[in-house]
PDB file of N, CA and C in Angstrom:
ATOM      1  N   UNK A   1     -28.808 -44.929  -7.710  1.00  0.00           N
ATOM      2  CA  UNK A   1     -30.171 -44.447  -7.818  1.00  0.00           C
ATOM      3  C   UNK A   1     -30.282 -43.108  -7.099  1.00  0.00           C
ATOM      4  N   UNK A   2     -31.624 -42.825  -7.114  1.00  0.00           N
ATOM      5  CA  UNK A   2     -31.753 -41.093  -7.011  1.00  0.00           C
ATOM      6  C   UNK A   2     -31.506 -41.177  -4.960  1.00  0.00           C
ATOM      7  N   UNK A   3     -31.305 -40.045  -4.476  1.00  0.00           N
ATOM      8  CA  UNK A   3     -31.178 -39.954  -3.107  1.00  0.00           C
ATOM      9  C   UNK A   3     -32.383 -38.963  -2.742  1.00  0.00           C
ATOM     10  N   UNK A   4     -33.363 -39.087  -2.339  1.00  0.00           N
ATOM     11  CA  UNK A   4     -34.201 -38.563  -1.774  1.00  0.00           C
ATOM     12  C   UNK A   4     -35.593 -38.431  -2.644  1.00  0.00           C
ATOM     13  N   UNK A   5     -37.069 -37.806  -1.864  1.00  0.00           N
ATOM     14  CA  UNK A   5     -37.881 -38.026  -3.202  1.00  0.00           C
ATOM     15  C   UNK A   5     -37.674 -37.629  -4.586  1.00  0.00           C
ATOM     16  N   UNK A   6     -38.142 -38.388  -5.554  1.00  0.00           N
ATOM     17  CA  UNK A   6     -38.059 -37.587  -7.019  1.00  0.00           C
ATOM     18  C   UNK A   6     -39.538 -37.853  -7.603  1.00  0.00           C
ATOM     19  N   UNK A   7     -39.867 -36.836  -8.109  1.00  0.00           N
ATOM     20  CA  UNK A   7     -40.990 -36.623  -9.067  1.00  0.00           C
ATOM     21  C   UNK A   7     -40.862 -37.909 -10.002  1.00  0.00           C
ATOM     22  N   UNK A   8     -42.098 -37.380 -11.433  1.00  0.00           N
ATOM     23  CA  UNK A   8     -41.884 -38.085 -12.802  1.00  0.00           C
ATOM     24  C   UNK A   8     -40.617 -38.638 -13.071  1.00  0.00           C
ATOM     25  N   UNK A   9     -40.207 -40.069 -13.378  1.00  0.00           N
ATOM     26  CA  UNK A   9     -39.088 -40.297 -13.794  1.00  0.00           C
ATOM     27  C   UNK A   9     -39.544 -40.927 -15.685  1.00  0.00           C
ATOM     28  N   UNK A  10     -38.427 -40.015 -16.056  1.00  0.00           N
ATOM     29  CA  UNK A  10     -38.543 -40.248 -17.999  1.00  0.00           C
ATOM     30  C   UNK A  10     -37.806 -41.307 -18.014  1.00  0.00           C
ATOM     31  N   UNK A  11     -38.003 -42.689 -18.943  1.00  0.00           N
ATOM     32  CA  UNK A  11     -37.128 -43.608 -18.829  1.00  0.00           C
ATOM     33  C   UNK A  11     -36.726 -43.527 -20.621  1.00  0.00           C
ATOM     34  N   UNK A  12     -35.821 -43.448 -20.715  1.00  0.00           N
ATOM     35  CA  UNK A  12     -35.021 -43.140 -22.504  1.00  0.00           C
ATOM     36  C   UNK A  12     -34.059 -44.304 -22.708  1.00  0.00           C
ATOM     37  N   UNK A  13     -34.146 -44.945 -23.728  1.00  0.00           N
ATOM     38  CA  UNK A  13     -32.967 -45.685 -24.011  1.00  0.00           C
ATOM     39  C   UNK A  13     -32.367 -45.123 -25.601  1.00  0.00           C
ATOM     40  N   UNK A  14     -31.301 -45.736 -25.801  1.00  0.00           N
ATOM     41  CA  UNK A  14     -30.052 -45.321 -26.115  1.00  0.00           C
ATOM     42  C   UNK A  14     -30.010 -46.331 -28.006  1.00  0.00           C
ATOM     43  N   UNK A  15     -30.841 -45.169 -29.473  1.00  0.00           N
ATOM     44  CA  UNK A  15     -30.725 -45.983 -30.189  1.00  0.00           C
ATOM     45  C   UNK A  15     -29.665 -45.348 -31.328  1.00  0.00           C
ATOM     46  N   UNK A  16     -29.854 -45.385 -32.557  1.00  0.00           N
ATOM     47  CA  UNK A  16     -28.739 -44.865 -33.749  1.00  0.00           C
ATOM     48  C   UNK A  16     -28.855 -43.795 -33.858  1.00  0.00           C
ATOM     49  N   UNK A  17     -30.477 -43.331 -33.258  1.00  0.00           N
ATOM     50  CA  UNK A  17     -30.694 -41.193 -33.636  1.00  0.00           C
ATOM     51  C   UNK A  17     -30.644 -40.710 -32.301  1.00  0.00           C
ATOM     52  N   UNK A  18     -29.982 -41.563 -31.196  1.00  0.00           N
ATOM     53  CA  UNK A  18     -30.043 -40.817 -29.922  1.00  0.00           C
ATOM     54  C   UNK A  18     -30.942 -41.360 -29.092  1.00  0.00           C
ATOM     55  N   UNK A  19     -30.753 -40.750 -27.729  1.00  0.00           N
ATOM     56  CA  UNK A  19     -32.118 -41.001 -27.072  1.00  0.00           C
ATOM     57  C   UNK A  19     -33.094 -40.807 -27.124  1.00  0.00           C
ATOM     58  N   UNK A  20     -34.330 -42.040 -27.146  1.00  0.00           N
ATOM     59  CA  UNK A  20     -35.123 -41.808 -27.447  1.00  0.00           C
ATOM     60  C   UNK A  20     -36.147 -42.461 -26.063  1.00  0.00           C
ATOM     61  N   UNK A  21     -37.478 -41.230 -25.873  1.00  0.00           N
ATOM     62  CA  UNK A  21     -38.307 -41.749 -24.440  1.00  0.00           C
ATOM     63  C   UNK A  21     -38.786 -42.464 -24.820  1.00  0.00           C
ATOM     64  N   UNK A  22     -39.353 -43.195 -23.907  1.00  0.00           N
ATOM     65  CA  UNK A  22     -40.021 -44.582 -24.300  1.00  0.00           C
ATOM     66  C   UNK A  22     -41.342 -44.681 -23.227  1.00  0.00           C
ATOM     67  N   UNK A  23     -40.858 -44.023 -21.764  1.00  0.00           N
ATOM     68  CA  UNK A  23     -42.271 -44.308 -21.067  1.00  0.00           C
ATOM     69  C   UNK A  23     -41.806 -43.849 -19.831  1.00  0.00           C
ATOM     70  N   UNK A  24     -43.027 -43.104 -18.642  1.00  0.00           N
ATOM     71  CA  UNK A  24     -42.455 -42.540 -17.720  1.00  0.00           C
ATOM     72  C   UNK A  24     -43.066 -43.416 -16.054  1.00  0.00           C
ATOM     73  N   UNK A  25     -42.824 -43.251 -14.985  1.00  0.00           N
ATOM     74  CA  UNK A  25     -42.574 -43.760 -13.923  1.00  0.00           C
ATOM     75  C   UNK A  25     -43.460 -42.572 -13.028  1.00  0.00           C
ATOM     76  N   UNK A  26     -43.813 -43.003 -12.406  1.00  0.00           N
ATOM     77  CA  UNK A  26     -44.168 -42.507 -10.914  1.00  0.00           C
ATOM     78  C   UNK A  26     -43.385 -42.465  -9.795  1.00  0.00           C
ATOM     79  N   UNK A  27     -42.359 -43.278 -10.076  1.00  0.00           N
ATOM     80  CA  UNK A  27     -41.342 -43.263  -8.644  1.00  0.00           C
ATOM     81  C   UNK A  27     -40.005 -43.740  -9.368  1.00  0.00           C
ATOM     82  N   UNK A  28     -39.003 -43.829  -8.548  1.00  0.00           N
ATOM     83  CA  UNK A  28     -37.217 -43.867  -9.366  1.00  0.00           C
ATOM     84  C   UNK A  28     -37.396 -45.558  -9.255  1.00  0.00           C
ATOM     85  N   UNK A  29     -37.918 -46.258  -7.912  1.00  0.00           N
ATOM     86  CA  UNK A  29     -37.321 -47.770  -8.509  1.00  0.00           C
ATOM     87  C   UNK A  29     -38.611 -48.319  -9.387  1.00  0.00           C
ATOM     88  N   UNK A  30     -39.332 -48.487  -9.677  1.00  0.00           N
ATOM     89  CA  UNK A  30     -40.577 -48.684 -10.434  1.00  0.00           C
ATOM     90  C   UNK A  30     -39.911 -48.210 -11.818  1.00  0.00           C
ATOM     91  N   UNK A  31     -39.558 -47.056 -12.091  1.00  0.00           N
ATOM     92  CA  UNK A  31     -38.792 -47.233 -13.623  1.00  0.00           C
ATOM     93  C   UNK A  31     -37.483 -47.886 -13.646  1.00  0.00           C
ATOM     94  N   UNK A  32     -36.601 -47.739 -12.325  1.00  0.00           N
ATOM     95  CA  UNK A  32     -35.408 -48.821 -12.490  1.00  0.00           C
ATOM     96  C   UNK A  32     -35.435 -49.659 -12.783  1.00  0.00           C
ATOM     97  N   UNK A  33     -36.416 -50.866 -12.198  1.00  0.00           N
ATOM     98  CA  UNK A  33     -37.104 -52.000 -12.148  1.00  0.00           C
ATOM     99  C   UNK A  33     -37.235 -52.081 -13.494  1.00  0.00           C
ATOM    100  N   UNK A  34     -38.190 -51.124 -14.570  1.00  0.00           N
ATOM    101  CA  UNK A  34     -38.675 -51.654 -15.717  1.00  0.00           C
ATOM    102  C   UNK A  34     -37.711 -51.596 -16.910  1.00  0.00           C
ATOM    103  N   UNK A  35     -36.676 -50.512 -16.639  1.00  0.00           N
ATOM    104  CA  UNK A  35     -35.613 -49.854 -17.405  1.00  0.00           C
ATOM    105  C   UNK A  35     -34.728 -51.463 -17.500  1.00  0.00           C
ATOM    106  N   UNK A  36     -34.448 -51.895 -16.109  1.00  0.00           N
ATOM    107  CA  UNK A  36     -33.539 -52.723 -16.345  1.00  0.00           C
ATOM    108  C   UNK A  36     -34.159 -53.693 -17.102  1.00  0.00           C
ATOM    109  N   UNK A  37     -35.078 -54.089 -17.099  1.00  0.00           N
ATOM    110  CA  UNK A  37     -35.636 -55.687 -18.361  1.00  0.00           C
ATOM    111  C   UNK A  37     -36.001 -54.755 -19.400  1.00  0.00           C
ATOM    112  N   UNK A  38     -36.140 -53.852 -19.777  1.00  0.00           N
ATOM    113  CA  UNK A  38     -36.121 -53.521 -21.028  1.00  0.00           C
ATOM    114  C   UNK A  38     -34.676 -53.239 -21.863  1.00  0.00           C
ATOM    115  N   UNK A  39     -33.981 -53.086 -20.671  1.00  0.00           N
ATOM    116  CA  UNK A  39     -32.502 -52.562 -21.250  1.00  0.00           C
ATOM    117  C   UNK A  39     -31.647 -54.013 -21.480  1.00  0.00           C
ATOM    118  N   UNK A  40     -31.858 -55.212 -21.102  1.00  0.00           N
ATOM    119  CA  UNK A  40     -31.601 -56.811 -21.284  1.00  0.00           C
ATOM    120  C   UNK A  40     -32.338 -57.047 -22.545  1.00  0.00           C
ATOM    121  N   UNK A  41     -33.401 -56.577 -22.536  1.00  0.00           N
ATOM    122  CA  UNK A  41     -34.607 -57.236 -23.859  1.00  0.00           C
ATOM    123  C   UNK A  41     -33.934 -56.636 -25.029  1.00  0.00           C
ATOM    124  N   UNK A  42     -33.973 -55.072 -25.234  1.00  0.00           N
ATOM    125  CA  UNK A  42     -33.852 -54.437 -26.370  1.00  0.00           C
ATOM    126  C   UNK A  42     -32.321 -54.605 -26.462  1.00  0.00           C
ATOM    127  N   UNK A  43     -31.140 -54.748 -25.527  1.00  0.00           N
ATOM    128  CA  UNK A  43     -29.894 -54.486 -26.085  1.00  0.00           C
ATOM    129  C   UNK A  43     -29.007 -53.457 -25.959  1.00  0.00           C
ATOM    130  N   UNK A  44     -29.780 -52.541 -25.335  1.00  0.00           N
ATOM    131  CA  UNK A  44     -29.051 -51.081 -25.291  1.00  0.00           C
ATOM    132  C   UNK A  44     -29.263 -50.240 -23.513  1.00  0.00           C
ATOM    133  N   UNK A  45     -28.446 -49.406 -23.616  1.00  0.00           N
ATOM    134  CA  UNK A  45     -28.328 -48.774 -22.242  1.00  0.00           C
ATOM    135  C   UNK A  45     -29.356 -47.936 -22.168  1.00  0.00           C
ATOM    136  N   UNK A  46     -30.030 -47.232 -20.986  1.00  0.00           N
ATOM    137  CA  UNK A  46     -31.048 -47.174 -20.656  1.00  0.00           C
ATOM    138  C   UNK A  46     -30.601 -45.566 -19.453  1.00  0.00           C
ATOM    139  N   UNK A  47     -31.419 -44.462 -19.794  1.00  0.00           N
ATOM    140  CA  UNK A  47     -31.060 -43.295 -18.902  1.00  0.00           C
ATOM    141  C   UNK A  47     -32.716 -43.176 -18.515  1.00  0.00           C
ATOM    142  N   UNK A  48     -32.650 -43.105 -16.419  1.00  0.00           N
ATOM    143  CA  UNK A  48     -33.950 -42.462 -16.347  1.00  0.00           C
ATOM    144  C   UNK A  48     -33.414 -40.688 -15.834  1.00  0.00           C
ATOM    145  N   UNK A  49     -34.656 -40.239 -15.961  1.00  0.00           N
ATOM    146  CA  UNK A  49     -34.259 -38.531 -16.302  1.00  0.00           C
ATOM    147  C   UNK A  49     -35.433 -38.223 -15.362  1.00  0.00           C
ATOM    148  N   UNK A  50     -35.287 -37.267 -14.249  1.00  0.00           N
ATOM    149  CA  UNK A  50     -36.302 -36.819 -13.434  1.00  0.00           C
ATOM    150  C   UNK A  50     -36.900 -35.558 -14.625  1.00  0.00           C
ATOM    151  N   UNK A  51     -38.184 -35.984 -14.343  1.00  0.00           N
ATOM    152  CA  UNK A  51     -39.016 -35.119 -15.345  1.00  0.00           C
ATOM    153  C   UNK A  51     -39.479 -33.337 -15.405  1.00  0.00           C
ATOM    154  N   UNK A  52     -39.001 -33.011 -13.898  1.00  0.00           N
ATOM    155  CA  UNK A  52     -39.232 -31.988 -13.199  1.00  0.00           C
ATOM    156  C   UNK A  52     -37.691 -31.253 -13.379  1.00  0.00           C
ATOM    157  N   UNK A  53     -36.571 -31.690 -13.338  1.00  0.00           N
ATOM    158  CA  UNK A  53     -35.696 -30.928 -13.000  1.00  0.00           C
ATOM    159  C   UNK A  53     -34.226 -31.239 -13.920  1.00  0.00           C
ATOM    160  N   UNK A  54     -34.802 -32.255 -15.225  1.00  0.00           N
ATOM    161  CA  UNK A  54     -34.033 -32.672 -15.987  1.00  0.00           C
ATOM    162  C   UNK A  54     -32.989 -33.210 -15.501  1.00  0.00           C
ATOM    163  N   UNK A  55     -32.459 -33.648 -14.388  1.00  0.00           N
ATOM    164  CA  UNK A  55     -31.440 -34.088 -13.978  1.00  0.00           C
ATOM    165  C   UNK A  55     -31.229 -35.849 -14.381  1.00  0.00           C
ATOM    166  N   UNK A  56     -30.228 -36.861 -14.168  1.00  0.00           N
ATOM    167  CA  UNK A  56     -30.444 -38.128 -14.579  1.00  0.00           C
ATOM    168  C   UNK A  56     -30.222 -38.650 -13.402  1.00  0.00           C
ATOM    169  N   UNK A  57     -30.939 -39.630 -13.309  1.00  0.00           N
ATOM    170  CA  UNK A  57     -31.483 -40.488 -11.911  1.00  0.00           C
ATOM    171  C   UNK A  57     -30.381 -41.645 -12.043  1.00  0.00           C
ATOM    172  N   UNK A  58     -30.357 -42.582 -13.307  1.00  0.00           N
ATOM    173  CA  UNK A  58     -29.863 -43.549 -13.533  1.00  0.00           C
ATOM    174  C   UNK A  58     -28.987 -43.882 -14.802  1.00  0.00           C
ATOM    175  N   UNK A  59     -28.443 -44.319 -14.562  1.00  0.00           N
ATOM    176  CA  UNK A  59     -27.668 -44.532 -16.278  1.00  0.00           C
ATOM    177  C   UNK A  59     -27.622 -46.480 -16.463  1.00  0.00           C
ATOM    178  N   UNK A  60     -28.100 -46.878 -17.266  1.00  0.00           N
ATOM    179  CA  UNK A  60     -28.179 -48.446 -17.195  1.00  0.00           C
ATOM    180  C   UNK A  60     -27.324 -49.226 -18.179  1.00  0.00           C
ATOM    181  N   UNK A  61     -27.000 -49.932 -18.373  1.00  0.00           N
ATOM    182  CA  UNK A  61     -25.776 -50.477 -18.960  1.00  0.00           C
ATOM    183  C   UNK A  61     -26.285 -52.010 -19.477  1.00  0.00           C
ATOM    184  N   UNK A  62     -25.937 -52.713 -20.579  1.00  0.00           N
ATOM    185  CA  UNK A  62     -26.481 -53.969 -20.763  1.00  0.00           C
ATOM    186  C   UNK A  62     -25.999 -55.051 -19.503  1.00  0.00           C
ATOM    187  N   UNK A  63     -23.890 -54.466 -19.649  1.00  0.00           N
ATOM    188  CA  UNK A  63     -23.477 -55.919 -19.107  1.00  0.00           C
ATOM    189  C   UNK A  63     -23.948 -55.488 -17.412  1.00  0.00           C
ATOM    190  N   UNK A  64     -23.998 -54.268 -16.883  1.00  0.00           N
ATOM    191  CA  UNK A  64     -24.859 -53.785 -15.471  1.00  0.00           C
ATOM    192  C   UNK A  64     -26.272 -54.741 -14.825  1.00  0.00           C
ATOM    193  N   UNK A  65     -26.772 -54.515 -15.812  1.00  0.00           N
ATOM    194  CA  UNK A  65     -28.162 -55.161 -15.900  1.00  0.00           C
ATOM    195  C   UNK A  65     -28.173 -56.541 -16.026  1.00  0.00           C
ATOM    196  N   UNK A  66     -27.450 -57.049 -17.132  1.00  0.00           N
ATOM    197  CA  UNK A  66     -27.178 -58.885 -16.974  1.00  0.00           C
ATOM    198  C   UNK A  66     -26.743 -59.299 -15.564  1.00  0.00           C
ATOM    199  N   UNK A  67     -25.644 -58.299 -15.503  1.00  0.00           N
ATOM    200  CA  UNK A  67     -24.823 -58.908 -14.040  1.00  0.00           C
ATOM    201  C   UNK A  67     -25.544 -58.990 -12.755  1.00  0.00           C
ATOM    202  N   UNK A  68     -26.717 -57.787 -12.757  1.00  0.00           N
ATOM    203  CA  UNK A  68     -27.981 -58.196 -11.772  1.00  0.00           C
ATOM    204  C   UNK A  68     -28.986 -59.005 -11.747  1.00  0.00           C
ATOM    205  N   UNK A  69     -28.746 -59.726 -12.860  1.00  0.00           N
ATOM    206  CA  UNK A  69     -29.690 -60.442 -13.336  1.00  0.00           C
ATOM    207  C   UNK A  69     -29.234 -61.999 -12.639  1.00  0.00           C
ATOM    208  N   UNK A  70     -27.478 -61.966 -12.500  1.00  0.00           N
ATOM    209  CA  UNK A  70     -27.196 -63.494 -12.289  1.00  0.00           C
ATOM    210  C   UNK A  70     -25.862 -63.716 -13.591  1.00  0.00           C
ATOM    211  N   UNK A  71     -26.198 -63.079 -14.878  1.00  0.00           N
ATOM    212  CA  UNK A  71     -25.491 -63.740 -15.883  1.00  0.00           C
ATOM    213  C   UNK A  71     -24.005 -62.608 -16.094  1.00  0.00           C
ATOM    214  N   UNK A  72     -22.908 -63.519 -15.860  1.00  0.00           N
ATOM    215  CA  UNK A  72     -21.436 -62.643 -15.627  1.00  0.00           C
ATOM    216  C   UNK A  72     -21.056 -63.160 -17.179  1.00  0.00           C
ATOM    217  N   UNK A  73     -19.591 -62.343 -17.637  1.00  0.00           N
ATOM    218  CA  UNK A  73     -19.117 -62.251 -18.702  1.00  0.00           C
ATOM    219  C   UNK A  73     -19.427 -61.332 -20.086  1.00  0.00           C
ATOM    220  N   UNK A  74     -18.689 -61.450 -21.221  1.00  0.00           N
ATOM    221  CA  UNK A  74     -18.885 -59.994 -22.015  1.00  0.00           C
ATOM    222  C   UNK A  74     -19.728 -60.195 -23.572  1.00  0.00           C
ATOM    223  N   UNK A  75     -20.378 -60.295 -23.170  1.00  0.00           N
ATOM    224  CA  UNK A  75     -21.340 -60.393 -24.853  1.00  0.00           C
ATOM    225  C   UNK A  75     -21.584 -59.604 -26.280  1.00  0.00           C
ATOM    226  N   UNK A  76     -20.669 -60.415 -27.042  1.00  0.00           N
ATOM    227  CA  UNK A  76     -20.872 -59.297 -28.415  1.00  0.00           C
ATOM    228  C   UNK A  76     -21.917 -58.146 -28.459  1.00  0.00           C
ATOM    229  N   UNK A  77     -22.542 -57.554 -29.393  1.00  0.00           N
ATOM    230  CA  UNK A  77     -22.899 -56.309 -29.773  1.00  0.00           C
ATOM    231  C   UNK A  77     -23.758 -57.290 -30.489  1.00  0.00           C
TER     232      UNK A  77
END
C-alpha cells in the first residue's frame, strides 16, 4: 500500500477492453478495503491509481485477495 498521505484514490479493475474506473476513494485503505471484495466478487485484478499524480497505489490480484480472505489454493479462470 501507498507510504505516506495520498490524495483521491481511482480504483480500476482489469476487463477484455482494459482498465476500466469504476469508483474513487478518499483515502488508500478505504479503496483497498473496497477494491479487495470487489476484486473476489467480479473475478478480476484490481489497480488503485492516486488521482493527483497518476502513480499506482495498489495492484490486486484474485488469488491475493482470496488468500486474505482465509481461502488458499488455485482456482480456474
Amino acid at each position: 500500500m501507498a507510504q505516506g498521505p495520498v490524495g483521491m484514490i481511482l480504483t480500476r479493475y482489469l476487463s477484455s477492453e482494459g482498465w476500466v474506473e469504476e469508483c474513487s476513494h478518499a483515502n488508500a485503505f478505504d479503496a483497498y478495503i473496497d477494491a479487495r471484495r470487489r476484486c473476489v466478487l467480479r473475478g478480476c485484478p484490481y489497480l488503485l491509481v492516486d488521482a493527483e499524480t497518476g502513480s499506482t497505489v495498489s495492484v490486486l490480484t484474485v488469488k491475493q485477495c482470496l488468500h486474505q480472505y482465509g481461502v488458499e489454493g488455485d482456482f480456474p479462470a
